[in-house]
Protein backbone atom coordinates (compact mmCIF):
# COMPACT_ATOMS: atom_id res chain seq x y z
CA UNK A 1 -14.64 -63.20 21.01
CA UNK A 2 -12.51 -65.43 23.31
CA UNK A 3 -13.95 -66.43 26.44
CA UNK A 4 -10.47 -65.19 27.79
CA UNK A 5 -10.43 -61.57 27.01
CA UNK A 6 -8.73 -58.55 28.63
CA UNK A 7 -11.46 -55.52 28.10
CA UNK A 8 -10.18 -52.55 29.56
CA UNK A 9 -13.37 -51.44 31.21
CA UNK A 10 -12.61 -47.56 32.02
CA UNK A 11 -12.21 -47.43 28.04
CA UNK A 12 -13.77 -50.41 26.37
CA UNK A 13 -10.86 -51.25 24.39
CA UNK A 14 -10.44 -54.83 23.82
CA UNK A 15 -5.98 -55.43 24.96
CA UNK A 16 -5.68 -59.35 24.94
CA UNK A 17 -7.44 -62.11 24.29
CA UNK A 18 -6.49 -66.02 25.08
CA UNK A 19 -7.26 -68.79 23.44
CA UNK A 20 -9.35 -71.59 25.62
CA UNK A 21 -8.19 -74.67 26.60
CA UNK A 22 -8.43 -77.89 24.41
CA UNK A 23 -9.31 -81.48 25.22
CA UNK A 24 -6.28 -82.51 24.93
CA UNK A 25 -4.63 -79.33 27.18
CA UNK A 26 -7.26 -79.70 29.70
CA UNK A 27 -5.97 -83.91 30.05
CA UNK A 28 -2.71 -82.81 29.95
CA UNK A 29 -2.86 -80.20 32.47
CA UNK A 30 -5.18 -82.78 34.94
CA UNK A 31 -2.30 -85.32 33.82
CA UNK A 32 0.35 -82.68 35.14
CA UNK A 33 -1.26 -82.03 38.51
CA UNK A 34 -1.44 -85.97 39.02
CA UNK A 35 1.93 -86.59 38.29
CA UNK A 36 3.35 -83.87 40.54
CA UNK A 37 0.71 -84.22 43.48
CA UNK A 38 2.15 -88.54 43.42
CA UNK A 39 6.03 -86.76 43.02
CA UNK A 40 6.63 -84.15 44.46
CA UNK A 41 3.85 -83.26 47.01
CA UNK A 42 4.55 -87.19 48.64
CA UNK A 43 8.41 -86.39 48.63
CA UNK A 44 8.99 -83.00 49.84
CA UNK A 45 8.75 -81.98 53.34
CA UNK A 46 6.65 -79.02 55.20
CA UNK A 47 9.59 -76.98 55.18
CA UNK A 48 10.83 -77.40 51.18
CA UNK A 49 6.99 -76.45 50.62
CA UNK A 50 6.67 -73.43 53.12
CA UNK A 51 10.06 -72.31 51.42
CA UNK A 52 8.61 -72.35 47.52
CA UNK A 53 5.36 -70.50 49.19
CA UNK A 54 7.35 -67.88 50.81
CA UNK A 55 9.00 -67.16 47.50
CA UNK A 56 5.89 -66.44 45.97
CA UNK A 57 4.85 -64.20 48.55
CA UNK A 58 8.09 -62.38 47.85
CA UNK A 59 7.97 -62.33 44.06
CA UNK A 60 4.29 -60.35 44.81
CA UNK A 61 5.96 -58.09 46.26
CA UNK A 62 8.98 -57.99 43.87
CA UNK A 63 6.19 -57.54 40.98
CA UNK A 64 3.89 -55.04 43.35
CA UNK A 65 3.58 -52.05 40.14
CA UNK A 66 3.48 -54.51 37.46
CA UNK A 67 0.94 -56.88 39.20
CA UNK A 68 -1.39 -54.07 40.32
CA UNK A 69 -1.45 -52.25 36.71
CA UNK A 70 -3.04 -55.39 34.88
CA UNK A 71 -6.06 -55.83 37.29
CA UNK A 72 -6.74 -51.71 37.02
CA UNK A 73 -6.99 -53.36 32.91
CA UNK A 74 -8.69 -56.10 33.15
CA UNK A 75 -11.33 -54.81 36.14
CA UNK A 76 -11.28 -51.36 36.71
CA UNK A 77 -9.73 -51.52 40.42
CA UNK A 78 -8.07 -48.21 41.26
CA UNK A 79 -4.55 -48.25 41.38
CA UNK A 80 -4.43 -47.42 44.68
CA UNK A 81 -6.80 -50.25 45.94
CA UNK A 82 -5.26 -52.83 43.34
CA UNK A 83 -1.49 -51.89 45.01
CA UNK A 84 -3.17 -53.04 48.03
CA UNK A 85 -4.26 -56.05 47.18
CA UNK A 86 -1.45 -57.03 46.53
CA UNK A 87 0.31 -56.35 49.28
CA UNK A 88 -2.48 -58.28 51.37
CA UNK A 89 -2.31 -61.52 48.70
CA UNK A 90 1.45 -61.27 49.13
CA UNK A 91 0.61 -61.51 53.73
CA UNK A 92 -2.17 -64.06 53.15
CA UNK A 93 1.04 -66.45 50.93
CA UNK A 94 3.41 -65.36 53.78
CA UNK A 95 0.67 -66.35 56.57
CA UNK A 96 0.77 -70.38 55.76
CA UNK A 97 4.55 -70.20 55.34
CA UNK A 98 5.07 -68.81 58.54
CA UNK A 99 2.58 -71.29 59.88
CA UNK A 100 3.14 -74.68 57.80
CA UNK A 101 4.54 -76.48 60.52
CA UNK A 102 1.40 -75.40 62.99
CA UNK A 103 -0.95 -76.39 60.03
CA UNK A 104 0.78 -80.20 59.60
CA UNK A 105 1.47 -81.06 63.00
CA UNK A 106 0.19 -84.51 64.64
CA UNK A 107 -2.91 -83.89 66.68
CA UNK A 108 -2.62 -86.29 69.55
CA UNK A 109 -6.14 -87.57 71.28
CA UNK A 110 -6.49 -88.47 75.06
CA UNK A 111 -7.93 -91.93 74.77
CA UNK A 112 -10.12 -94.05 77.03
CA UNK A 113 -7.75 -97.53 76.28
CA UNK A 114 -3.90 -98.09 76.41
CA UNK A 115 -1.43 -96.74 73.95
CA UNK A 116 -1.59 -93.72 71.44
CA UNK A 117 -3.27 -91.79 69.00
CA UNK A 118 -2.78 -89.09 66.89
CA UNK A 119 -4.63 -87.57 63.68
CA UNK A 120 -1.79 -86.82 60.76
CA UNK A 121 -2.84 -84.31 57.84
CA UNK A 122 -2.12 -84.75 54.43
CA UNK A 123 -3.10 -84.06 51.06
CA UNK A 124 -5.89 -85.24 48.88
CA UNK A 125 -4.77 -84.65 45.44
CA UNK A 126 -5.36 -81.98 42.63
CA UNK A 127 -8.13 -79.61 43.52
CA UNK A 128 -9.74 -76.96 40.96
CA UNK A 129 -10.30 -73.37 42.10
CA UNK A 130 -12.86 -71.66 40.20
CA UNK A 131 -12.03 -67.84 40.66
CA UNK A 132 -13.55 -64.63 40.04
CA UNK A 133 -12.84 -61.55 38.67
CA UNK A 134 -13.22 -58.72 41.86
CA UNK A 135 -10.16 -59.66 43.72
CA UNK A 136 -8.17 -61.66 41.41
CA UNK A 137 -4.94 -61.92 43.37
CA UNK A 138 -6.69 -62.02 46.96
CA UNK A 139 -8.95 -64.59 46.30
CA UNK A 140 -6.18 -66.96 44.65
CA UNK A 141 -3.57 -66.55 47.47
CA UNK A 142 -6.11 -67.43 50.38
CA UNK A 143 -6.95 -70.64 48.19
CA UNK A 144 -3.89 -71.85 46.60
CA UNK A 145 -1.64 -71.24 49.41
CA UNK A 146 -2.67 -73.27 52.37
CA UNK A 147 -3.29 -76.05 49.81
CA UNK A 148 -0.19 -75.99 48.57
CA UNK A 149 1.50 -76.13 52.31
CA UNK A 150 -0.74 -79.53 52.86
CA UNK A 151 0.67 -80.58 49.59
CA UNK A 152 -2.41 -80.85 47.39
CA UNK A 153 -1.54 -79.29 43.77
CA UNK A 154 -3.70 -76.49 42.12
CA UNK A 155 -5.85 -76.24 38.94
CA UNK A 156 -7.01 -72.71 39.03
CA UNK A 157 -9.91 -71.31 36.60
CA UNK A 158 -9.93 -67.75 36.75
CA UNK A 159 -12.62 -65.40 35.51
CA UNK A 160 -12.85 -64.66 31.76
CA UNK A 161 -11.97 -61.26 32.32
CA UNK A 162 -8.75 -61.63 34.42
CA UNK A 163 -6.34 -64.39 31.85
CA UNK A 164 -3.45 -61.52 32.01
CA UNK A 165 -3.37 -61.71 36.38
CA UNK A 166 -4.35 -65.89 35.87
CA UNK A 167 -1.18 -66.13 33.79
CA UNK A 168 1.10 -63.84 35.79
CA UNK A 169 0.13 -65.53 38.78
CA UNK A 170 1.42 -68.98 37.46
CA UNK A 171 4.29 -67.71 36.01
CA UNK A 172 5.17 -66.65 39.88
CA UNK A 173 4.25 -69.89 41.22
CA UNK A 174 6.86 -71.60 38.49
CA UNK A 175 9.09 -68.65 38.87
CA UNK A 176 9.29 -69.53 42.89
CA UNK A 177 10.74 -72.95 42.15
CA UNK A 178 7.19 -75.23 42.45
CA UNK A 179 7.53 -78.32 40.03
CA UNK A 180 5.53 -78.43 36.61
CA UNK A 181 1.91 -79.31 37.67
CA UNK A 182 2.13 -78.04 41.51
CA UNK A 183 0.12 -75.13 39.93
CA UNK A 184 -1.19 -75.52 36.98
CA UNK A 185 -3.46 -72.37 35.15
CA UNK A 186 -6.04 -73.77 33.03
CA UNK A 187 -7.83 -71.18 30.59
CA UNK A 188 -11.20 -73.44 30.65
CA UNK A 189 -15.06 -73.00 29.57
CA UNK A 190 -17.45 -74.19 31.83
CA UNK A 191 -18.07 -77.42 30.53
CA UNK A 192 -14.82 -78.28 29.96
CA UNK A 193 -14.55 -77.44 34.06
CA UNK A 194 -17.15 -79.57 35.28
CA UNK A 195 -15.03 -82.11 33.11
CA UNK A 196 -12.38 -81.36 35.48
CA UNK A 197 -14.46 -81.94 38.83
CA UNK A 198 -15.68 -84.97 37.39
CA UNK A 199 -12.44 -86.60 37.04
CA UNK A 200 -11.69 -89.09 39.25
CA UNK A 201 -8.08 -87.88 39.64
CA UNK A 202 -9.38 -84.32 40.57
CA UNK A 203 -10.33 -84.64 44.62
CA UNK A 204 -11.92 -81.22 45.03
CA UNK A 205 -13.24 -78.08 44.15
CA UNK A 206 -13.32 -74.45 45.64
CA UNK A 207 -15.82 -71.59 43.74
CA UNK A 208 -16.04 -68.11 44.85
CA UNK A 209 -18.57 -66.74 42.72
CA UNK A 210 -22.57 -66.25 41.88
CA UNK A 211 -25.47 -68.43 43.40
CA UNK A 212 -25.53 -69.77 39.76
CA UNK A 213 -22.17 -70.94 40.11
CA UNK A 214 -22.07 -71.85 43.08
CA UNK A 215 -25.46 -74.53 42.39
CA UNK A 216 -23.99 -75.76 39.41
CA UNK A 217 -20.66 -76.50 40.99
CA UNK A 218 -22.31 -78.03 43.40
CA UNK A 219 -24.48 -80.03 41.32
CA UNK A 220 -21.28 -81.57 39.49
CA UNK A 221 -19.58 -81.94 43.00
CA UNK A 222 -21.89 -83.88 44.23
CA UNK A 223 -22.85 -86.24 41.70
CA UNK A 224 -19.39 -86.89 41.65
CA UNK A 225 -19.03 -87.31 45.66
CA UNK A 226 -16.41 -84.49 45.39
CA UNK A 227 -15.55 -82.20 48.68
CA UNK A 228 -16.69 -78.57 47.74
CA UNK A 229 -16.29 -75.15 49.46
CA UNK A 230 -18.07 -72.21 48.45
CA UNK A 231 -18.22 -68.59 48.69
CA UNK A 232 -21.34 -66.91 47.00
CA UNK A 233 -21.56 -63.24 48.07
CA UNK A 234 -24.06 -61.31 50.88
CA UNK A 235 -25.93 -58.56 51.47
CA UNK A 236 -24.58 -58.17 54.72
CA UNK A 237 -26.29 -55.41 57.41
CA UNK A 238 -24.37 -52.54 59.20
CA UNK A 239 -26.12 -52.44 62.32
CA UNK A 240 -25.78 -48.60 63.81
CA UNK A 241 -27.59 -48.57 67.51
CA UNK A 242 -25.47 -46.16 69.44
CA UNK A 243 -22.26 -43.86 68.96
CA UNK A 244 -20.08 -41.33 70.63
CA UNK A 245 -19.54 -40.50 66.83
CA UNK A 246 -21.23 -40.10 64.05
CA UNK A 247 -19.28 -39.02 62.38
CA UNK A 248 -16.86 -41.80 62.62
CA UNK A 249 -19.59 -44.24 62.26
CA UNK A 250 -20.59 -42.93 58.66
CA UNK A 251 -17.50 -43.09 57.70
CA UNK A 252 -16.98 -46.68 58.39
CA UNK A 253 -20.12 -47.32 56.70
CA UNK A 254 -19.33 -45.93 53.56
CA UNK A 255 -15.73 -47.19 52.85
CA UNK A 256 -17.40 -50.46 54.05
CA UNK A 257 -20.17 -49.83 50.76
CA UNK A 258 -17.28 -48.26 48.33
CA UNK A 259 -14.23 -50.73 49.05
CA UNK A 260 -13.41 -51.97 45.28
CA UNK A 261 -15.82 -49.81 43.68
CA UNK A 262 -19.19 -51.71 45.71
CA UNK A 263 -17.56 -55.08 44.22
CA UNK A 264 -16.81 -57.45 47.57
CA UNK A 265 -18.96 -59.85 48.45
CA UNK A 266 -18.83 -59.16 52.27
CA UNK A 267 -19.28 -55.12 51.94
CA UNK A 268 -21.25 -53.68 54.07
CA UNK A 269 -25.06 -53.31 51.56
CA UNK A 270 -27.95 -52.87 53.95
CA UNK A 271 -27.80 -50.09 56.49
CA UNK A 272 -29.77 -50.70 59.78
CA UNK A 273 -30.26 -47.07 61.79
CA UNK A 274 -31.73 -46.77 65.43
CA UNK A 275 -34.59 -44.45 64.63
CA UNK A 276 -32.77 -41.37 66.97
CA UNK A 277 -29.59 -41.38 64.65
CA UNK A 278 -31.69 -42.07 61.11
CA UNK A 279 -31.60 -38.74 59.83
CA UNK A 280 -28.14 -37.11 60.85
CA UNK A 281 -26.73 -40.47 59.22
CA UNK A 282 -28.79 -40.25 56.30
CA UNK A 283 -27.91 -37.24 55.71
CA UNK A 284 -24.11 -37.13 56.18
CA UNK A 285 -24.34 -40.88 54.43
CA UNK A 286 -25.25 -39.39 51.37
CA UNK A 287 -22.83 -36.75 51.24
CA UNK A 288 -19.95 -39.62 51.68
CA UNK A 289 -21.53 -41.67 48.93
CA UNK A 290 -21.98 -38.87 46.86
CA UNK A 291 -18.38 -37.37 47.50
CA UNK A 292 -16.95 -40.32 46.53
CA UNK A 293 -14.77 -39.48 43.30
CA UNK A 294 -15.30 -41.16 40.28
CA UNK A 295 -12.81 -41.30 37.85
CA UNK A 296 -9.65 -43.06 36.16
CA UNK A 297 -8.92 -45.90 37.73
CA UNK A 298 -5.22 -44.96 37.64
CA UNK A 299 -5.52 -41.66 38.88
CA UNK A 300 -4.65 -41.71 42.73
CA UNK A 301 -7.47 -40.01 43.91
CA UNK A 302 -10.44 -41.83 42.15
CA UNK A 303 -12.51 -43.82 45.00
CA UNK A 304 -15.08 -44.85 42.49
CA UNK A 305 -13.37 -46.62 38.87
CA UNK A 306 -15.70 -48.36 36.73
CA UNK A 307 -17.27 -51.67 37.25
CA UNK A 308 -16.06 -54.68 35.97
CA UNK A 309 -17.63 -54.10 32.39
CA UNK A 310 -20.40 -52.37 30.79
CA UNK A 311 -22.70 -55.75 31.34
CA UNK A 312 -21.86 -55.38 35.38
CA UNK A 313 -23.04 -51.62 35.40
CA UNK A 314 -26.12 -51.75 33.19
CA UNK A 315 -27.04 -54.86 35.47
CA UNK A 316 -26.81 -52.79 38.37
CA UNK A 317 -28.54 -49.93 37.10
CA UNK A 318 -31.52 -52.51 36.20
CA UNK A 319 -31.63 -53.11 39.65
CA UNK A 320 -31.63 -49.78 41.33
CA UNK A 321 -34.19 -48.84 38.53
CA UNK A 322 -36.72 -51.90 39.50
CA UNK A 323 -36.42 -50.93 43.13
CA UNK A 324 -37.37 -47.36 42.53
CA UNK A 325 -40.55 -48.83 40.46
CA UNK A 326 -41.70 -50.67 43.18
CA UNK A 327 -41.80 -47.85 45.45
CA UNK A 328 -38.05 -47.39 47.09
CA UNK A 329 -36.84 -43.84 46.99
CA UNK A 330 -33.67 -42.92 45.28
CA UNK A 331 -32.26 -40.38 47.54
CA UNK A 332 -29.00 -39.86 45.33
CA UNK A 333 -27.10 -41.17 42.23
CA UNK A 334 -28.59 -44.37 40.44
CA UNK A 335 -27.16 -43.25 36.81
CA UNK A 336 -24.71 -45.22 35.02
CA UNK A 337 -22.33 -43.47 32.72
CA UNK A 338 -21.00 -46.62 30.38
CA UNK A 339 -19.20 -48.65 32.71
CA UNK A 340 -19.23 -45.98 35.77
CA UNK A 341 -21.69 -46.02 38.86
CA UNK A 342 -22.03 -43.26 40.86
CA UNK A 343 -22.26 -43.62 44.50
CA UNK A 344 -26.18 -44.21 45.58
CA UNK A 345 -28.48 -44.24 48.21
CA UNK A 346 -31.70 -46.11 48.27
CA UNK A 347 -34.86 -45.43 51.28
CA UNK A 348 -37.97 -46.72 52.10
CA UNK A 349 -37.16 -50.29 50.75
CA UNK A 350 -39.91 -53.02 52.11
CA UNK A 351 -39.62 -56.72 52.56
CA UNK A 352 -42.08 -57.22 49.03
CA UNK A 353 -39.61 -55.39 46.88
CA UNK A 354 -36.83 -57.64 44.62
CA UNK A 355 -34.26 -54.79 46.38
CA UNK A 356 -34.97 -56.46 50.01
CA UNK A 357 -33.60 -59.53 49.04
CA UNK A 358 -31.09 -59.01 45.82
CA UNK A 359 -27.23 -58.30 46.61
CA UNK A 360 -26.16 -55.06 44.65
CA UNK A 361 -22.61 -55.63 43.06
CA UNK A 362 -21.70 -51.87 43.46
CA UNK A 363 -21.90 -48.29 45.28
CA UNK A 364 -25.28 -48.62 46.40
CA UNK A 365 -26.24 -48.52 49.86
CA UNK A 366 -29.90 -49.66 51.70
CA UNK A 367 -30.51 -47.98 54.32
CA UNK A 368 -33.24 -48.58 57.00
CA UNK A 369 -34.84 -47.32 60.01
CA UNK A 370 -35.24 -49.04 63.17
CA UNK A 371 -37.07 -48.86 66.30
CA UNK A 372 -35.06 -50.97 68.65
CA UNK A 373 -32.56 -53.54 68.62
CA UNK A 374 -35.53 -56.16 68.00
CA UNK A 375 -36.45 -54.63 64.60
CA UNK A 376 -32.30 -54.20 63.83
CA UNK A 377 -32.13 -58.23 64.14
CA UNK A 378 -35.30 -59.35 62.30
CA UNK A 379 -34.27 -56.57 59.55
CA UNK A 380 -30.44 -57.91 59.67
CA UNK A 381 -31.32 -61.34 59.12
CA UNK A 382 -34.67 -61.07 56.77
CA UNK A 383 -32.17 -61.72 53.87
CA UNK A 384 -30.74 -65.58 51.83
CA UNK A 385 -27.37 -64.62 52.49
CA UNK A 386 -25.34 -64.63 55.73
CA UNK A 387 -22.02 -63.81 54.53
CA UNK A 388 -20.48 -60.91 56.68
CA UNK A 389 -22.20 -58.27 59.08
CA UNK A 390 -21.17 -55.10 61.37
CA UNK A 391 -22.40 -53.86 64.67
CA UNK A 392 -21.60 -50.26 65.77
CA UNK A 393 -22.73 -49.57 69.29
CA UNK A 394 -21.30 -48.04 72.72
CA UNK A 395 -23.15 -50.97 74.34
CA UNK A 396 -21.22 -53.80 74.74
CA UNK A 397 -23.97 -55.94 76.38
CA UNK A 398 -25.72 -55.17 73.49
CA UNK A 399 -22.66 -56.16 71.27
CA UNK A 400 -22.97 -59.48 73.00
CA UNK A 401 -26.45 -59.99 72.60
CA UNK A 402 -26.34 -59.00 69.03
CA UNK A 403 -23.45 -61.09 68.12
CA UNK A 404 -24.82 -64.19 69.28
CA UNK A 405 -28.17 -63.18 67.63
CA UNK A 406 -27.31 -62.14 63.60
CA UNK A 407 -26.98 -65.00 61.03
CA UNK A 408 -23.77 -64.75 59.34
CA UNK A 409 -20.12 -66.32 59.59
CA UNK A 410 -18.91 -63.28 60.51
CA UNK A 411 -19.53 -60.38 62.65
CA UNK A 412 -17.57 -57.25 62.72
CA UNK A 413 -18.37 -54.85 66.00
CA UNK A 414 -17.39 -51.20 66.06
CA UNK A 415 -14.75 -51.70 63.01
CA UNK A 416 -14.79 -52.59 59.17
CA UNK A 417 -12.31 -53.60 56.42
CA UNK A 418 -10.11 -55.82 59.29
CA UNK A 419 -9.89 -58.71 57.00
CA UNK A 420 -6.54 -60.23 58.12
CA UNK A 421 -4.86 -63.39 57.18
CA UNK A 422 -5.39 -65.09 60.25
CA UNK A 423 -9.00 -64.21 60.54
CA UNK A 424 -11.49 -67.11 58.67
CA UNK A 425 -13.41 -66.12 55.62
CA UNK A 426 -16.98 -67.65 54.86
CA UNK A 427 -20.36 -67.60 55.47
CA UNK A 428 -23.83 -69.78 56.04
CA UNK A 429 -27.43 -70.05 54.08
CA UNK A 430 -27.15 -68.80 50.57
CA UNK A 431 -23.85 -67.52 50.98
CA UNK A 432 -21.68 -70.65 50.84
CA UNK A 433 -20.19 -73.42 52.60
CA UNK A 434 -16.60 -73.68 54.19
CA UNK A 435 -14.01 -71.28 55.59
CA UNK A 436 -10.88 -69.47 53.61
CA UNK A 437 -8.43 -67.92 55.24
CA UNK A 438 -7.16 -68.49 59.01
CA UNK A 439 -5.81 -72.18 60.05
CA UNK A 440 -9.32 -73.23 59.22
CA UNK A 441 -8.58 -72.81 55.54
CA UNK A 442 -6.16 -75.37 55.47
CA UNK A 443 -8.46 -77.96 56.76
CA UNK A 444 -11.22 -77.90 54.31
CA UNK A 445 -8.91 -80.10 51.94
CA UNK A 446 -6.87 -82.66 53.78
CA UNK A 447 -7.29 -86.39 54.74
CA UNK A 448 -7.27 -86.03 59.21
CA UNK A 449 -5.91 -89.77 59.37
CA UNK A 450 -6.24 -91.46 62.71
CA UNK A 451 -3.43 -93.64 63.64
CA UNK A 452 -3.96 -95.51 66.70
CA UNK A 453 -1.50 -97.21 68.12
CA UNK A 454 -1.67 -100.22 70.69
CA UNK A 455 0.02 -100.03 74.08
């Protein structure tokens, strides 16, 4: 089978496959990013490029039904959800176009002698994005399109599973009026990739993916003194302490646990209950999870499609089936059905269990019990990731105090699923290194020159 493959995963049918990448394409194609980032990225202006990026953010729109029905193929997204990300790719593009000119302006510095100085972005070069396969429009835009507004050119690797939405998305990017090699899709293996970050012409590389990945990107990255950001999932804690409603609270929680299917790296996993409010959430918890409608992704009221593949379900299902052996409590669900997971709810899970520690790519939810906000904290953070995190309380001293104390990039109080373009993306520990999204994503990937000038 080709490592590029569409498998419809609500079916199993095999649609498409794509042929990987030669030597000689992958040169070329490293050859083509070159030549355009010495062109065309040193000769346009902030304006031409904002222009081509606002184009693709309207051709994502133009293409909204056409874009959203291959990712329901090639990932099992419900249509619903996958019409949505769209739409938020196609804000994220528009973001840095409405912003280019804040992004590349001249920082000036107050300095101690006579005369002036100023720090000037601009580009590094060709960078590779290494994509994956849960968000595969979302995840491209907030990479590809502040680095193309600096005016470094793209090499983008998307997930095995998603060649149809790789190759649709470059056909917009050429389509919008961006020079041959601006953005350049490369259908790669893995070796063949760490070719790429090993190139001297290739400046940088950006991986949202697995631990795995993530360590042996960054082996390659740094053996080759490359810059690398990195995104590797979380288990991140909803923190419930106090509420005027519950019943607003548990509903937060679980669209935070079900949003694409249990597949987002910053969904809410482990759920962190004052001891008073344990049992009325547990109990109306569970009936959300297990409400939750599974069913054909295209249908518009399934909440639950499959998982990415058969491979991503049976994984999970190992999983929820270790925990249980080592003495967690399955309160509901925990059965696959081929590539479907049922929504599930998991008790009485202790620090020396494999469940404590392990992210769970899918509808399964943790959920503890807490004495105070002490325990909450030392629960929260007794995890290697430190991705995302929520706080729901009527406290906002509290909120302060808990803010300041969890160890994550981000923290979300009294509201979920407000990802926004302008809000940064990223996370600390085992979770990655580097911000997406935001004005900070532009500046992971850019020479800051200082020019000082004498009086």
């Amino acid at each position: 089978m080709s490592e590029y493959t569409v498998v419809n995963p609500a079916t199993g049918e095999t649609l498409a496959t794509y042929a990987t990448f030669t030597d000689q394409q992958v040169e070329k194609a490293i050859a083509a990013a070159t030549a355009a980032h010495r062109d065309w990225s040193r000769t346009s202006t902030v304006a031409e490029r904002a222009a081509l990026v606002r184009r693709v953010a309207e051709l994502h729109r133009e293409r909204r039904d056409e874009l959203a029905d291959i990712i329901v193929r090639e990932m099992g997204k419900p249509r619903e959800a996958a019409l949505g990300e769209v739409d938020f790719a196609a804000d994220i593009v528009e973001y840095y176009a409405d912003n280019a000119e804040e992004i590349m302006k001249d920082a000036p510095i107050a300095i101690l002698g006579e005369g002036t100085a100023v720090i000037r972005r601009s580009s590094l070069g060709p960078l590779l994005g290494i994509m994956p396969w849960n968000f595969p429009y979302y995840q491209v835009a907030r990479f590809a399109a502040p680095n193309l507004i600096v005016g470094n050119t793209i090499l983008l690797k998307h997930a095995g599973q998603c060649p149809e939405s790789a190759a649709a998305l470059e056909k917009i990017h050429l389509d919008a009026g961006f020079p041959e090699g601006a953005y350049v899709n490369v259908f790669v293996s893995n070796d063949q990739a760490a070719t790429i970050i090993a190139d001297p012409r290739v400046q940088g590389v950006s991986l949202t993916g697995s631990e795995r990945a993530g360590s042996a990107v960054a082996e390659v990255a740094g053996r080759n003194l490359k810059k690398v950001v990195l995104e590797l999932g979380g288990s991140d804690p909803f923190i419930l302490l106090s509420t005027d409603d519950l019943d607003g609270a548990v509903e937060a929680a679980a669209a935070a646990r079900l949003d694409n299917t249990g597949q987002s790296c910053n969904a809410a996993k482990r759920f962190i209950i004052a001891d008073g409010l344990y049992d009325a959430f547990l109990e109306k918890f569970t009936a959300q999870m297990t409400g939750a409608k599974v069913g054909d992704p295209f249908a518009e009221d399934t909440v639950l499609g499959p998982l990415s593949s058969v491979t991503a379900a049976e994984r999970l299902q190992e999983q929820v089936d270790r925990a249980v052996a080592q003495g967690a409590t399955l309160v509901a669900g925990g059965k696959r059905d081929g590539a479907y997971f049922p929504g599930t709810v998991l008790t009485n899970v202790t620090p020396e269990m494999d469940a404590h520690h392990e992210e769970f790519f899918g509808p399964v939810g943790i959920v503890y019990r807490v004495a105070d906000e002490d325990e909450a904290i030392a629960v929260a953070n007794d995890t290697p990731f430190g991705l995302g995190s929520y706080v729901f309380t009527t406290d906002e001293e509290q909120a302060e105090r808990l803010v300041d104390r969890i160890d994550a990039g981000m923290v979300y109080v009294n509201v979920v699923l407000a990802d926004s373009p302008e809000l940064p993306f990223g996370g600390v520990k085992r979770s990655g290194t580097g911000r997406e999204m935001g004005l900070l994503a532009a500046d992971e990937f850019v020479n800051k020159k200082l020019i000082r000038v004498g009086a």
